[in-house]
Structures are given as structure tokens and as C-alpha cells.
N, C-alpha and C. Protein backbone atom coordinates (compact mmCIF):
# COMPACT_ATOMS: atom_id res chain seq x y z
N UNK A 1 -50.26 -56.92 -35.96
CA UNK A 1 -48.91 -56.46 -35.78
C UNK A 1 -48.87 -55.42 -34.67
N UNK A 2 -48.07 -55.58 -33.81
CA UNK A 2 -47.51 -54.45 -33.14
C UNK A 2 -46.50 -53.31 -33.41
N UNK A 3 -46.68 -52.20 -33.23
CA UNK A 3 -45.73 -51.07 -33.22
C UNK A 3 -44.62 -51.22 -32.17
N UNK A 4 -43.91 -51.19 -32.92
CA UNK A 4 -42.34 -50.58 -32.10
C UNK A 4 -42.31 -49.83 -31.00
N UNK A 5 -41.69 -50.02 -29.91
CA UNK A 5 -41.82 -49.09 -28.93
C UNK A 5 -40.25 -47.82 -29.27
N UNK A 6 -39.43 -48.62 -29.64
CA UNK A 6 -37.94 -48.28 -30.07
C UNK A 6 -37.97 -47.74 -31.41
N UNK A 7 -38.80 -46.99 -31.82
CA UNK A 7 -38.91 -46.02 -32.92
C UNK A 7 -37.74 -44.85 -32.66
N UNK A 8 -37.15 -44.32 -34.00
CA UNK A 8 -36.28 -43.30 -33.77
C UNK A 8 -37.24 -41.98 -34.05
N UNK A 9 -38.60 -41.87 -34.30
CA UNK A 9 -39.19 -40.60 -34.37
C UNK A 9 -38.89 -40.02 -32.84
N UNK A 10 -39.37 -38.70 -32.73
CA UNK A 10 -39.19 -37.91 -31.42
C UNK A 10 -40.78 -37.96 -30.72
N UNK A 11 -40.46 -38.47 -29.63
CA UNK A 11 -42.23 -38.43 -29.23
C UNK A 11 -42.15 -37.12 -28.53
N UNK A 12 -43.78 -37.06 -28.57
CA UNK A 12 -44.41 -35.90 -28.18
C UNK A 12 -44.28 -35.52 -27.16
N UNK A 13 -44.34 -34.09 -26.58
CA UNK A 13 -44.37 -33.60 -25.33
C UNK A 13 -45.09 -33.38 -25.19
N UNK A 14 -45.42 -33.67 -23.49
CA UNK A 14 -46.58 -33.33 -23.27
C UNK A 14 -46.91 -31.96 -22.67
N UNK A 15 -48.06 -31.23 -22.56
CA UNK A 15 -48.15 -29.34 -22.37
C UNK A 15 -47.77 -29.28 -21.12
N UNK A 16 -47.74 -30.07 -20.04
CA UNK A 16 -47.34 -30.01 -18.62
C UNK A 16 -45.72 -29.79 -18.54
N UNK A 17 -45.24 -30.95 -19.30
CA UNK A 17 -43.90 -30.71 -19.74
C UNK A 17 -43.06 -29.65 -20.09
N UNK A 18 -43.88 -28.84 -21.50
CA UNK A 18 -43.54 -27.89 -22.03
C UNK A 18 -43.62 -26.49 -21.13
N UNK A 19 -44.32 -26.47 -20.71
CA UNK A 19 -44.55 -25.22 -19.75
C UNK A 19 -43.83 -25.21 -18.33
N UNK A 20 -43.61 -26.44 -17.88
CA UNK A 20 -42.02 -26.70 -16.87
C UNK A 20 -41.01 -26.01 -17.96
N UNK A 21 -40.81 -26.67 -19.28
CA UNK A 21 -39.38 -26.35 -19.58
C UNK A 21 -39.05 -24.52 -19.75
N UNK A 22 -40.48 -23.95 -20.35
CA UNK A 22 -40.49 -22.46 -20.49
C UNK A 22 -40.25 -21.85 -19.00
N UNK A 23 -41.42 -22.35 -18.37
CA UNK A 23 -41.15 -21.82 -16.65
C UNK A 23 -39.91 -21.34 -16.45
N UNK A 24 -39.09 -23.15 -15.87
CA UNK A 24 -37.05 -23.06 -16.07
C UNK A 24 -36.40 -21.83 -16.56
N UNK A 25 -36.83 -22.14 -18.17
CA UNK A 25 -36.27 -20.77 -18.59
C UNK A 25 -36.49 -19.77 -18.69
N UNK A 26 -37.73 -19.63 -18.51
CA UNK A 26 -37.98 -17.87 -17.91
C UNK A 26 -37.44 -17.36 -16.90
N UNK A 27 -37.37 -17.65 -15.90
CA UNK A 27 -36.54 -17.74 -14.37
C UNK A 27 -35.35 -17.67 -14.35
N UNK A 28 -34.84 -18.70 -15.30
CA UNK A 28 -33.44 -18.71 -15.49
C UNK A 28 -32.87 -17.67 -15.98
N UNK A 29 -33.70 -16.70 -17.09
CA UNK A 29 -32.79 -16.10 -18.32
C UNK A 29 -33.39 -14.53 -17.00
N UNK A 30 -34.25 -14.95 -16.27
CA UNK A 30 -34.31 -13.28 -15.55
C UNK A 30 -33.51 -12.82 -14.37
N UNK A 31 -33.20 -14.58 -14.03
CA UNK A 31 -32.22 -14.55 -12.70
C UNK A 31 -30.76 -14.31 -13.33
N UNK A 32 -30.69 -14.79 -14.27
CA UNK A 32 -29.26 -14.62 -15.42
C UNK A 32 -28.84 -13.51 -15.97
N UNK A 33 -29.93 -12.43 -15.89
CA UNK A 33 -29.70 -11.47 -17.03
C UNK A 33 -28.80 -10.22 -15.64
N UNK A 34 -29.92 -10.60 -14.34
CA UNK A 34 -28.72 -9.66 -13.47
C UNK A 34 -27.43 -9.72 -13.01
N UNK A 35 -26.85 -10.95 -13.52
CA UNK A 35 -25.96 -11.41 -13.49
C UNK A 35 -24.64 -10.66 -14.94
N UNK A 36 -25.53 -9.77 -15.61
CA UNK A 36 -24.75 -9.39 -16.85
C UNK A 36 -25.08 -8.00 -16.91
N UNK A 37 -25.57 -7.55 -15.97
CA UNK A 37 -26.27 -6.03 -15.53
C UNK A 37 -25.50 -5.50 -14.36
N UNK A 38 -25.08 -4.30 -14.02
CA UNK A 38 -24.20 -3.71 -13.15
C UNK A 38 -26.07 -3.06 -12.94
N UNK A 39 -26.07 -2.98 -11.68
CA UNK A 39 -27.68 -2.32 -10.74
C UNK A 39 -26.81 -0.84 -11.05
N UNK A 40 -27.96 0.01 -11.61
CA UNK A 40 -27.75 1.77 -11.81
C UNK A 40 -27.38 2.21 -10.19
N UNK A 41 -26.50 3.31 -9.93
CA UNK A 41 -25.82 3.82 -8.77
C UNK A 41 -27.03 4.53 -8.69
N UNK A 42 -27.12 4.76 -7.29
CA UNK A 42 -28.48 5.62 -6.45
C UNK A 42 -27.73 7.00 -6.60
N UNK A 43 -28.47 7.73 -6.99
CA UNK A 43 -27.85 9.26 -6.88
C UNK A 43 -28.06 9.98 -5.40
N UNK A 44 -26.89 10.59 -5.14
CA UNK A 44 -27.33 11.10 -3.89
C UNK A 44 -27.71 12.38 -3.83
N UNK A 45 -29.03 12.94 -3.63
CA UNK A 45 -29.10 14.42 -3.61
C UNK A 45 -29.13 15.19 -3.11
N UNK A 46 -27.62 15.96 -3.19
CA UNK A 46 -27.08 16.68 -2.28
C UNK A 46 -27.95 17.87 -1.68
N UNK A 47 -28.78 18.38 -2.96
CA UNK A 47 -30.05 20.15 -2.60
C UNK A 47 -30.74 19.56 -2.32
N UNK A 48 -31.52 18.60 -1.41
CA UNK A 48 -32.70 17.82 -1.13
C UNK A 48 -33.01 19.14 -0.64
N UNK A 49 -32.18 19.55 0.65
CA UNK A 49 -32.73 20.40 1.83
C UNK A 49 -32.21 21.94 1.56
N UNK A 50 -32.42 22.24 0.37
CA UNK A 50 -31.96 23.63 -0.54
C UNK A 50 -30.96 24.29 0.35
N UNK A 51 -29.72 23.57 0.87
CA UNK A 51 -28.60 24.08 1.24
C UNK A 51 -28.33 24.86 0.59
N UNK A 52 -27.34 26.49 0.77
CA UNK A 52 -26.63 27.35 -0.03
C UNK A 52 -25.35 26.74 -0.83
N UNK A 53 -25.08 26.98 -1.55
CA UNK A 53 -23.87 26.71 -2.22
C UNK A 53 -22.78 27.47 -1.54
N UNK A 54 -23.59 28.76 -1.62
CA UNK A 54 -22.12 29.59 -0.54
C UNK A 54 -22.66 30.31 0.60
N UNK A 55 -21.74 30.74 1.34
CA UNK A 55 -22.20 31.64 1.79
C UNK A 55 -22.10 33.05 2.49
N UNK A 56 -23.45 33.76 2.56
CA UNK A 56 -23.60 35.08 2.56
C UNK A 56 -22.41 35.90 3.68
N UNK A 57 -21.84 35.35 4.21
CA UNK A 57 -21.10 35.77 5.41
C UNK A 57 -20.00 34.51 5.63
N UNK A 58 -19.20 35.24 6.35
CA UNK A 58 -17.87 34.43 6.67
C UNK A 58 -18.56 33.77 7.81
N UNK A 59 -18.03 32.31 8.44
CA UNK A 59 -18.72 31.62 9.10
C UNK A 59 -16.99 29.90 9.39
N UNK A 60 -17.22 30.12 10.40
CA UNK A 60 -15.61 28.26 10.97
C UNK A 60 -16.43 27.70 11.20
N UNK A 61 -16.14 26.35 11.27
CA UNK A 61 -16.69 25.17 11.21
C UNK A 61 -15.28 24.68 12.21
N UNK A 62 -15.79 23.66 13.08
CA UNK A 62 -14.12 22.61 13.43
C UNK A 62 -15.53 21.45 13.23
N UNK A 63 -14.37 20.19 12.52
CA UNK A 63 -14.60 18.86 12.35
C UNK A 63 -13.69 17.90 13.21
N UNK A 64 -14.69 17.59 14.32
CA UNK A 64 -13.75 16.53 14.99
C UNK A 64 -13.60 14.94 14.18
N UNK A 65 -12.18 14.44 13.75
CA UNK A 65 -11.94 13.28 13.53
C UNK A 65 -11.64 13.29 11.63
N UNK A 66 -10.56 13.06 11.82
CA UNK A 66 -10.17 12.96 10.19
C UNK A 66 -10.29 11.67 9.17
N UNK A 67 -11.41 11.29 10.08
CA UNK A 67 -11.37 9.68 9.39
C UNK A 67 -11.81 10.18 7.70
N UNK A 68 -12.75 8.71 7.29
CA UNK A 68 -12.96 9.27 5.80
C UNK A 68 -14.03 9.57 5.75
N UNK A 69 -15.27 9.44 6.58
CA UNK A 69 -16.51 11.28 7.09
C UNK A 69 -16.15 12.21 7.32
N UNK A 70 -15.14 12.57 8.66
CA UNK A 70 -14.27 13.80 8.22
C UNK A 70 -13.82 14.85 7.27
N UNK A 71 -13.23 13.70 6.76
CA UNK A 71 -12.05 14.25 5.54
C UNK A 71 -13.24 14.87 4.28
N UNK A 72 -14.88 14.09 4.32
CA UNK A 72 -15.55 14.53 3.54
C UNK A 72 -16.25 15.39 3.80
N UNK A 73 -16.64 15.29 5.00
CA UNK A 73 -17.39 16.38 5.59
C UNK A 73 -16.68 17.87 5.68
N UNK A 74 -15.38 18.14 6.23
CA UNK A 74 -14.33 19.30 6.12
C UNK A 74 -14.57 19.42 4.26
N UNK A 75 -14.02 18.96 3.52
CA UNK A 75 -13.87 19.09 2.00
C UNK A 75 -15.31 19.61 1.76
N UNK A 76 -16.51 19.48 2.05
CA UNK A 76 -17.83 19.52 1.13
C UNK A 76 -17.85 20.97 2.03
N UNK A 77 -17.87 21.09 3.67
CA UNK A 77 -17.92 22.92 4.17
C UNK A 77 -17.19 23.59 3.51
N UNK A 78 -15.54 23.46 3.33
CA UNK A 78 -14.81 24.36 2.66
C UNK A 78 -15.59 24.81 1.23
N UNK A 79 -16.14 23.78 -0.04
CA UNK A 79 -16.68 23.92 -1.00
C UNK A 79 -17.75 24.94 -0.84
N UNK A 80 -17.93 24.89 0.29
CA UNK A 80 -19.37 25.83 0.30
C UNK A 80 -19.34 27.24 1.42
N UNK A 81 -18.02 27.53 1.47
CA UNK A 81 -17.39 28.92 1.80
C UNK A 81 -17.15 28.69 3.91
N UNK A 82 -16.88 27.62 3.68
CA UNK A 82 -16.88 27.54 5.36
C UNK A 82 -15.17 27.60 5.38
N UNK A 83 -14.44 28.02 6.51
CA UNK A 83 -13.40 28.16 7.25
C UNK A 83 -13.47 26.83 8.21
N UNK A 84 -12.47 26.01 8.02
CA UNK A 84 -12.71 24.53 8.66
C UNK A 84 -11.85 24.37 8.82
N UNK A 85 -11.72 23.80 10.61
CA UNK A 85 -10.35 23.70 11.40
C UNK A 85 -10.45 21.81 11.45
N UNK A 86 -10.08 20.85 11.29
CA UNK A 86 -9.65 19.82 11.07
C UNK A 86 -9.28 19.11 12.41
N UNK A 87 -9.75 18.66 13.76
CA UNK A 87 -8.97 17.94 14.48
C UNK A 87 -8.69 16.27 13.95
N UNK A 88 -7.46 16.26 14.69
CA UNK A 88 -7.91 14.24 14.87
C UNK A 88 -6.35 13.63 15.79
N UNK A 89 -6.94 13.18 16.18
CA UNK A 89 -6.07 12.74 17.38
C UNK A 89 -4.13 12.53 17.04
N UNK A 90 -4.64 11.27 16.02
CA UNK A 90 -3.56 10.29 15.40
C UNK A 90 -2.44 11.33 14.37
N UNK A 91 -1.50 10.88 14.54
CA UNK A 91 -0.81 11.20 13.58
C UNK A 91 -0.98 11.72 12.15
N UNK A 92 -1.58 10.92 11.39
CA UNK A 92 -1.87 10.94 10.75
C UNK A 92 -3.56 10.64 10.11
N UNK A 93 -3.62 11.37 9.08
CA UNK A 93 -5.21 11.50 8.63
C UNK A 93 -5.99 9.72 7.83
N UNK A 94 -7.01 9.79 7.89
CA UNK A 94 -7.14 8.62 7.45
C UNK A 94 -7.96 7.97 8.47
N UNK A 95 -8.07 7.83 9.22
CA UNK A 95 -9.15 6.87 10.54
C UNK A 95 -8.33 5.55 10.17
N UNK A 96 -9.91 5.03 10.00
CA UNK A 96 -9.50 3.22 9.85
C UNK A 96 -9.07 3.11 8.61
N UNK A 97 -8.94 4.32 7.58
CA UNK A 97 -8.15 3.71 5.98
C UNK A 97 -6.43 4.16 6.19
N UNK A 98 -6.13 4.56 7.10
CA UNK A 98 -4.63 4.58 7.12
C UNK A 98 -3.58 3.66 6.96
N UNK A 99 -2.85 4.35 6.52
CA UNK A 99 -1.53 3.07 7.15
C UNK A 99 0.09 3.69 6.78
N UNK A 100 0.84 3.00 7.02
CA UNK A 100 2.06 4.00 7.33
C UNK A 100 3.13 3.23 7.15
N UNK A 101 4.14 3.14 6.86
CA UNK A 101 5.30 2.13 6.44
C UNK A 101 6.70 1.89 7.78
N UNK A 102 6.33 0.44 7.84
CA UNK A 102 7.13 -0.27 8.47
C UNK A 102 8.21 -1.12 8.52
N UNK A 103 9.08 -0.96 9.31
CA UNK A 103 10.94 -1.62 8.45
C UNK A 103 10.56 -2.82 9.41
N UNK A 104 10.68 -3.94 8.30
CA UNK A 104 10.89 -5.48 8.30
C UNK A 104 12.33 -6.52 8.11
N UNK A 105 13.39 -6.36 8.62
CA UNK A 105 14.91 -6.56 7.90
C UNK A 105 15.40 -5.51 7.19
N UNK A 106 15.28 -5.52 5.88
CA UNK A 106 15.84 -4.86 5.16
C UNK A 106 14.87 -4.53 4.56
N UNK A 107 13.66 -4.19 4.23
CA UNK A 107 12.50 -4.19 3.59
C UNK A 107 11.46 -2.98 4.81
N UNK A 108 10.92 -2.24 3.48
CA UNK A 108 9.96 -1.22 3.85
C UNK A 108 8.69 -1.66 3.73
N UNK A 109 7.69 -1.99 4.31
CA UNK A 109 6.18 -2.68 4.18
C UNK A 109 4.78 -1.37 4.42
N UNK A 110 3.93 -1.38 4.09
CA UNK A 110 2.97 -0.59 4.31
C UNK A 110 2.26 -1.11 5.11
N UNK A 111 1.91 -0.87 6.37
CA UNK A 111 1.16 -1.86 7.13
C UNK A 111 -0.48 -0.78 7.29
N UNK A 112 -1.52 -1.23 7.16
CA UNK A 112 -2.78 -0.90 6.80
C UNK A 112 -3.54 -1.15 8.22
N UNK A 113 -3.81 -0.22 8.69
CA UNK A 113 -4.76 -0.20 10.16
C UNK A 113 -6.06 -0.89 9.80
N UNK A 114 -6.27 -1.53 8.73
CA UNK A 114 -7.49 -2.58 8.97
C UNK A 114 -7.84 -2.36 7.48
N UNK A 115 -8.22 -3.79 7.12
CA UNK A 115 -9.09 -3.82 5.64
C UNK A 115 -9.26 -3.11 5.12
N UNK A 116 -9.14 -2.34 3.92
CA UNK A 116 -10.00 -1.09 3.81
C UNK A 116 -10.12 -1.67 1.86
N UNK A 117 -11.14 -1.83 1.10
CA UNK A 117 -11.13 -1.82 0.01
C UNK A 117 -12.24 -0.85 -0.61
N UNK A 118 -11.68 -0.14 -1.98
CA UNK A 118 -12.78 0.84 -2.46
C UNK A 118 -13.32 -0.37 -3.57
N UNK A 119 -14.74 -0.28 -3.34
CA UNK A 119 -15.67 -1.62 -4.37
C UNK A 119 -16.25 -0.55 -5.55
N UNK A 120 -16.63 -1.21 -6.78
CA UNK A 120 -17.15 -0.53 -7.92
C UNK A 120 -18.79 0.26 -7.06
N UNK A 121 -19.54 -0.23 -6.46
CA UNK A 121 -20.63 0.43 -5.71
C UNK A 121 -20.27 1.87 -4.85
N UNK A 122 -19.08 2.09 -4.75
CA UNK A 122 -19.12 3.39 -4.11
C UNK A 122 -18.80 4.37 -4.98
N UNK A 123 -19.76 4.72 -5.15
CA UNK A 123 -20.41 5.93 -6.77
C UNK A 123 -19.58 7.39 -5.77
N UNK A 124 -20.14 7.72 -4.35
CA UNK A 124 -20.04 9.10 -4.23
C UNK A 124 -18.20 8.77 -4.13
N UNK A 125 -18.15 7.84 -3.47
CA UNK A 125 -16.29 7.73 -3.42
C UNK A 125 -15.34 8.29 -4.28
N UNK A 126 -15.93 7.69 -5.23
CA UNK A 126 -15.23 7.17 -6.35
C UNK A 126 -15.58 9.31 -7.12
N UNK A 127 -16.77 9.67 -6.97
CA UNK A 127 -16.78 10.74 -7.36
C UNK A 127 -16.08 11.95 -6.73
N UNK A 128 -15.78 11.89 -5.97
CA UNK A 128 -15.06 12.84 -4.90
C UNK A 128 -13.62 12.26 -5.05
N UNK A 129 -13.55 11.21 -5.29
CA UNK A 129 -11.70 11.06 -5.98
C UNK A 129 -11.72 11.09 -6.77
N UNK A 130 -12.38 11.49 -7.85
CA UNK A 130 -12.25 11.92 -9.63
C UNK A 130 -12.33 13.68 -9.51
N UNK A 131 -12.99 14.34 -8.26
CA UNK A 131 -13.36 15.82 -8.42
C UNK A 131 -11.51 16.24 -7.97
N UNK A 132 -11.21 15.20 -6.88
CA UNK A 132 -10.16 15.80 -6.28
C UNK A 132 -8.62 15.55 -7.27
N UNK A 133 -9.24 14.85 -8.23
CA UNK A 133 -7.66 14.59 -9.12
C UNK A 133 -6.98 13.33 -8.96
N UNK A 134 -7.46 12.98 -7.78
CA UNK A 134 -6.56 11.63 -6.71
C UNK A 134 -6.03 10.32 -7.48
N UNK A 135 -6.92 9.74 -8.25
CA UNK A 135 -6.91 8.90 -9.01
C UNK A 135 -5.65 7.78 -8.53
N UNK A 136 -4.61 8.79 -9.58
CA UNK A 136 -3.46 7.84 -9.17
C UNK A 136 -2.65 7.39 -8.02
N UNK A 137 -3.83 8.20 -6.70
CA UNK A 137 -3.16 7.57 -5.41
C UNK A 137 -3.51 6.46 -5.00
N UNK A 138 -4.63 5.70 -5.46
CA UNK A 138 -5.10 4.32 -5.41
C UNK A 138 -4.82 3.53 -6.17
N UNK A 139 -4.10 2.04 -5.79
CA UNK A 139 -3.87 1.08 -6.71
C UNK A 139 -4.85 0.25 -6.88
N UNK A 140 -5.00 -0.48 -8.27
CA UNK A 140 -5.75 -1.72 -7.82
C UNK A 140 -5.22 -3.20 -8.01
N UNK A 141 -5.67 -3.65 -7.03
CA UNK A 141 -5.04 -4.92 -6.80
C UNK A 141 -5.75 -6.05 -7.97
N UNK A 142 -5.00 -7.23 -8.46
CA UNK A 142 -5.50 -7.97 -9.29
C UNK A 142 -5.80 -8.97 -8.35
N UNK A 143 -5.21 -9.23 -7.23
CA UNK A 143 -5.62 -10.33 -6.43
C UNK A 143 -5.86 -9.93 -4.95
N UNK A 144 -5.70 -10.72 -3.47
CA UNK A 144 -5.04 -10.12 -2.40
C UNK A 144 -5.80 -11.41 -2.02
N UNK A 145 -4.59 -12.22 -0.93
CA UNK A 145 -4.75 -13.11 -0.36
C UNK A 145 -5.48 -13.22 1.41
N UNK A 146 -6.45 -14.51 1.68
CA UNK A 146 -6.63 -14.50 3.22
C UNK A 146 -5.88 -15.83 3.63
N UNK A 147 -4.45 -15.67 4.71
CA UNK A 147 -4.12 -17.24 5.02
C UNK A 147 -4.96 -17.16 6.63
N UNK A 148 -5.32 -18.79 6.83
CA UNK A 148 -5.90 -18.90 8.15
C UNK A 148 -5.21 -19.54 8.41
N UNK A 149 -5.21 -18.76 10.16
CA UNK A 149 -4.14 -19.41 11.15
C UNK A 149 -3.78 -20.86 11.06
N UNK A 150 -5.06 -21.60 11.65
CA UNK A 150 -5.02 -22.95 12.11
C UNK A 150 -4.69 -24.10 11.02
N UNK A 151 -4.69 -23.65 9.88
CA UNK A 151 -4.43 -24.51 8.78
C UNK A 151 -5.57 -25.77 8.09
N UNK A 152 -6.61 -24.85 9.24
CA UNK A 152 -8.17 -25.87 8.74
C UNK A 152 -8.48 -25.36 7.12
N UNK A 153 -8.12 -24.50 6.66
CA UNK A 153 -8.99 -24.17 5.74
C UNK A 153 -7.63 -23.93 4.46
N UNK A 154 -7.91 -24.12 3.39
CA UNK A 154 -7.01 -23.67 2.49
C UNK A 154 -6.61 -21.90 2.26
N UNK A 155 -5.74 -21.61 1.73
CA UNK A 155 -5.70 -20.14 1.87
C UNK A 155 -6.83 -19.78 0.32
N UNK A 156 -7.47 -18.42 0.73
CA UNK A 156 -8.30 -17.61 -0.54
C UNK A 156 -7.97 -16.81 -0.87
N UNK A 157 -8.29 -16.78 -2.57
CA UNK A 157 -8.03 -15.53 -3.69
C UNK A 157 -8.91 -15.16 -3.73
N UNK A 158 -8.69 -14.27 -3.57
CA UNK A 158 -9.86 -12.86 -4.06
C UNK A 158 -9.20 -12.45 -5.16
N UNK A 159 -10.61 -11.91 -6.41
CA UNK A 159 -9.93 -11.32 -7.64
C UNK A 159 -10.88 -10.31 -7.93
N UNK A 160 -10.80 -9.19 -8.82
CA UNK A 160 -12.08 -8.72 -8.80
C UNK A 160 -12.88 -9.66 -9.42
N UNK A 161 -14.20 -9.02 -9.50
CA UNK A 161 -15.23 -9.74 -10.13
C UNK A 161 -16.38 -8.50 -10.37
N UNK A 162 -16.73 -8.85 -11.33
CA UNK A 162 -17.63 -8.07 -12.18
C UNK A 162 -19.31 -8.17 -12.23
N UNK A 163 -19.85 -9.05 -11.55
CA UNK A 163 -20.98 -9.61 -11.37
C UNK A 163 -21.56 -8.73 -10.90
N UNK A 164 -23.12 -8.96 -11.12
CA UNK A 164 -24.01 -8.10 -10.19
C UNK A 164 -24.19 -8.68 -9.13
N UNK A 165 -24.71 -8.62 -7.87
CA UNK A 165 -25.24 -9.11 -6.33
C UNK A 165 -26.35 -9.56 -7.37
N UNK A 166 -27.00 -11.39 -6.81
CA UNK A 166 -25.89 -12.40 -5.26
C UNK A 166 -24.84 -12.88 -6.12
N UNK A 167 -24.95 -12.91 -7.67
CA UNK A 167 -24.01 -13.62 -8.05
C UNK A 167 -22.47 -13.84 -7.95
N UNK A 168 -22.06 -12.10 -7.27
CA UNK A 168 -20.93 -12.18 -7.18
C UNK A 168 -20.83 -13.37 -5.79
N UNK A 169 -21.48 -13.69 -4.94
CA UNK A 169 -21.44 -13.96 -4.21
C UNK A 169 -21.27 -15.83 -4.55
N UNK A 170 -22.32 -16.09 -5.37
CA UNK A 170 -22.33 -17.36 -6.10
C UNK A 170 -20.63 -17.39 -6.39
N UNK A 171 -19.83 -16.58 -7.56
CA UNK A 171 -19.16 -16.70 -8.12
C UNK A 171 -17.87 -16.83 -6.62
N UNK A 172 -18.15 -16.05 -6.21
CA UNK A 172 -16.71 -16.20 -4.92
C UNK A 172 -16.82 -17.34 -4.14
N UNK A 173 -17.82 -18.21 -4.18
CA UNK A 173 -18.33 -20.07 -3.58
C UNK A 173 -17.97 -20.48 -4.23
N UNK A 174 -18.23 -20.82 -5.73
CA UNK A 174 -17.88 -21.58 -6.59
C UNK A 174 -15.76 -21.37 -6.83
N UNK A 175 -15.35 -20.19 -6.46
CA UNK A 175 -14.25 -20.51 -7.42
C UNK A 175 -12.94 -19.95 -5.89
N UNK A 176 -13.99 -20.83 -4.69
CA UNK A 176 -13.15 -20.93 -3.51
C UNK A 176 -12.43 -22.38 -3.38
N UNK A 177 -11.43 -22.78 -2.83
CA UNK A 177 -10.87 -23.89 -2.89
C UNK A 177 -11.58 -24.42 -1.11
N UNK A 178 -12.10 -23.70 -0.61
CA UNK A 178 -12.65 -24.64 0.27
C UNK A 178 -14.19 -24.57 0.24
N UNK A 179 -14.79 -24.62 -0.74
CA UNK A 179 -16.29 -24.41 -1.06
C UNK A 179 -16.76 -25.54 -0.55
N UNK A 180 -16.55 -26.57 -0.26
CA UNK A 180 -17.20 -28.00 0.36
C UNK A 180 -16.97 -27.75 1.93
N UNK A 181 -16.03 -27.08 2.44
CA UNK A 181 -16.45 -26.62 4.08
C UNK A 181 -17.12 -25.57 4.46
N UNK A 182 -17.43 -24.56 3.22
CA UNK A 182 -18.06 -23.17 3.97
C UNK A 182 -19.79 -23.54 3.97
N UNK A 183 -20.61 -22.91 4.20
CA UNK A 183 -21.69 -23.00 4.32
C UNK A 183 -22.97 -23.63 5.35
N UNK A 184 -24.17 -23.99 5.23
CA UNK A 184 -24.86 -24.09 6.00
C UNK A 184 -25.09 -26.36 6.54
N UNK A 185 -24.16 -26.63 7.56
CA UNK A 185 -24.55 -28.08 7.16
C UNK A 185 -25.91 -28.65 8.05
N UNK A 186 -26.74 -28.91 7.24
CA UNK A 186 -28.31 -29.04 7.39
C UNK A 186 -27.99 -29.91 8.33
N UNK A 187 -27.45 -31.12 8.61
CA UNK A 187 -27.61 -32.31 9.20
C UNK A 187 -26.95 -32.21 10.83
N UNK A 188 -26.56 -30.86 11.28
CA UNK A 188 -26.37 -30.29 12.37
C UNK A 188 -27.09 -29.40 12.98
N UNK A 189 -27.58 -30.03 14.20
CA UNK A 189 -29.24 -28.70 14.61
C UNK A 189 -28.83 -27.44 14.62
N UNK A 190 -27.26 -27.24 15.11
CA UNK A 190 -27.08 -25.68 15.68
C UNK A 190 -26.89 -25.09 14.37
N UNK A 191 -26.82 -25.66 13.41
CA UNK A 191 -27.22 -25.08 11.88
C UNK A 191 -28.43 -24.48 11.66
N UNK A 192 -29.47 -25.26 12.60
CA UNK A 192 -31.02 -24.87 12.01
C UNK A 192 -31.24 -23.50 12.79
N UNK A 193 -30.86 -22.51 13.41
CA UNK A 193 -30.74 -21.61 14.19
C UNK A 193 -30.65 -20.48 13.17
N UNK A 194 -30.41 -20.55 11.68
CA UNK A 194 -30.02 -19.80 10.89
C UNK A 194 -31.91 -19.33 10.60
N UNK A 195 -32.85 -20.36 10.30
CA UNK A 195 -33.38 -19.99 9.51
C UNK A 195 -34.60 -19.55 10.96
């Protein structure tokens, strides 16, 4: 008599097998787990170079440029007993995070001198607008759109996202509506220039 090949028992694995499948998931659950981990903020330390806190004598400072080094650099001398004269060209303070409101018809718009977003990674930012009270001068956006000109590409949402690096990066590919045109296409040489 012959044995069945179509038995419903579970056949055996073999140890080559098994140790692929652990491999997989070892890799997987370590590449996965930073994906559910926010990376600890680098502390910055300010007494590295045993600066005074104050100091012994009256002493001005001028800070050319009110951008947002400026604006931190003036704020951290004053903290530490300096007299600080403030230039900056523009109207108004702010550098490249400014922006200023503009009449559109009948409508008031904020028009923004260039990109500017505060990300969960900017620890000292974010600490120097919690020392200063500021809080509620920043909104946060639940979305904010990019349309492209030429109409090659669909328009993108941005939302936050909570991921650790690359995943956030994974996650903003995957849940783009033109994820099948962005990226690297192998089967074009001036592609191979990347690596």
C-alpha cells in the first residue's frame, strides 16, 4: 500500500525554513517597533562652555537680522543681562517665517513669505515658545494642501503624522494619490545616477 500524499496532517518544517520565518520576524518586529517609538529629543547644552548666567557689568549687544536666529539670539543675551539693540531691514520681524495680510476682493488672506512649518522634532522651538507663553499664537493645521501647476500630478494632503523616521516617510508614499509616479524608475539610466 501506498501513503497518501493528500493527508490533512500538517507536515513538518524544515530548520532552514524555521529560522527564515524567525529571521523575517525579528527584523520585522525591530524595524516595526521604531515605527511606534518617537526617537528621545537631543538635549542641547546650553553651560557646555560655562557661560555666565549674568552679568558682572552692564555690557549692548546689537543683533543684526530679526529672522528666527535673531529673534533667539537677542531673547537668550537679554536673559543673560545684555542690553540688545535689534536691527532688521524689513518691516516687519520674522525673516523667512513672516507674513502679513493681504486684500483679495473682499477677503483678508495671510500671505506667508515661504513655507514655514513647526515639526514635533523641534524640542528647543517648541521650548522657547512654552518659556515665552506664545502657545496660542500658533495654529495647527489638520491638513494643508500642494496643487501642481501643470496638472501632471494629482493635488497632495498632508496630515500630521505621528511616526518615527523613515516611516513617516513610508507612510506619506503610501497614502499619496500619486504614489505610482513618484520615485526611482529603474528601467531609465538617468535614474541609475542616484545610486
Amino acid at each position: 500500500m501506498s501513503e497518501s500524499t493528500n493527508s490533512s496532517l500538517p507536515q513538518p518544517v524544515s530548520r532552514r525554513t524555521a529560522l527564515k520565518f524567525l529571521g523575517v520576524g525579528a527584523a520585522g518586529g525591530i524595524l516595526g517597533y521604531s515605527r511606534f517609538s518617537k526617537p528621545e529629543p537631543t538635549i542641547f547644552q546650553q553651560n557646555t562652555l560655562d557661560l555666565p548666567r549674568l552679568l558682572n557689568s552692564p555690557k549692548t549687544v546689537v543683533v543684526v537680522g530679526a529672522g528666527l536666529a535673531g529673534l533667539a539670539c537677542a531673547y537668550e543675551l537679554s536673559q543673560r543681562g545684555f542690553a540688545v539693540t535689534l536691527l532688521e531691514k524689513s518691516p516687519q520681524l520674522g525673516g523667512k517665517i513672516a507674513s502679513w495680510p493681504i486684500q483679495v476682493g473682499n477677503e483678508t488672506f495671510m500671505m506667508e513669505h515661504g513655507f514655514h512649518g513647526f515639526f514635533p522634532q523641534y524640542y528647543n522651538l517648541k521650548s522657547v515658545v512654552q518659556e515665552l507663553e506664545i502657545t496660542d499664537n500658533f495654529l495647527s493645521l489638520e491638513s494643508y494642501a500642494v496643487i501642481f501647476r501643470d496638472g501632471k500630478y494629482k493635488p497632495e494632503v498632508f496630515r500630521p503624522n505621528h511616526s518615527a523616521f523613515p516611516w513617516n516617510i513610508v507612510d506619506l508614499g503610501i497614502s499619496s494619490p500619486n504614489r505610482l509616479k513618484w520615485g526611482i524608475n529603474l528601467t531609465k539610466p538617468a535614474h541609475w545616477q542616484v545610486f
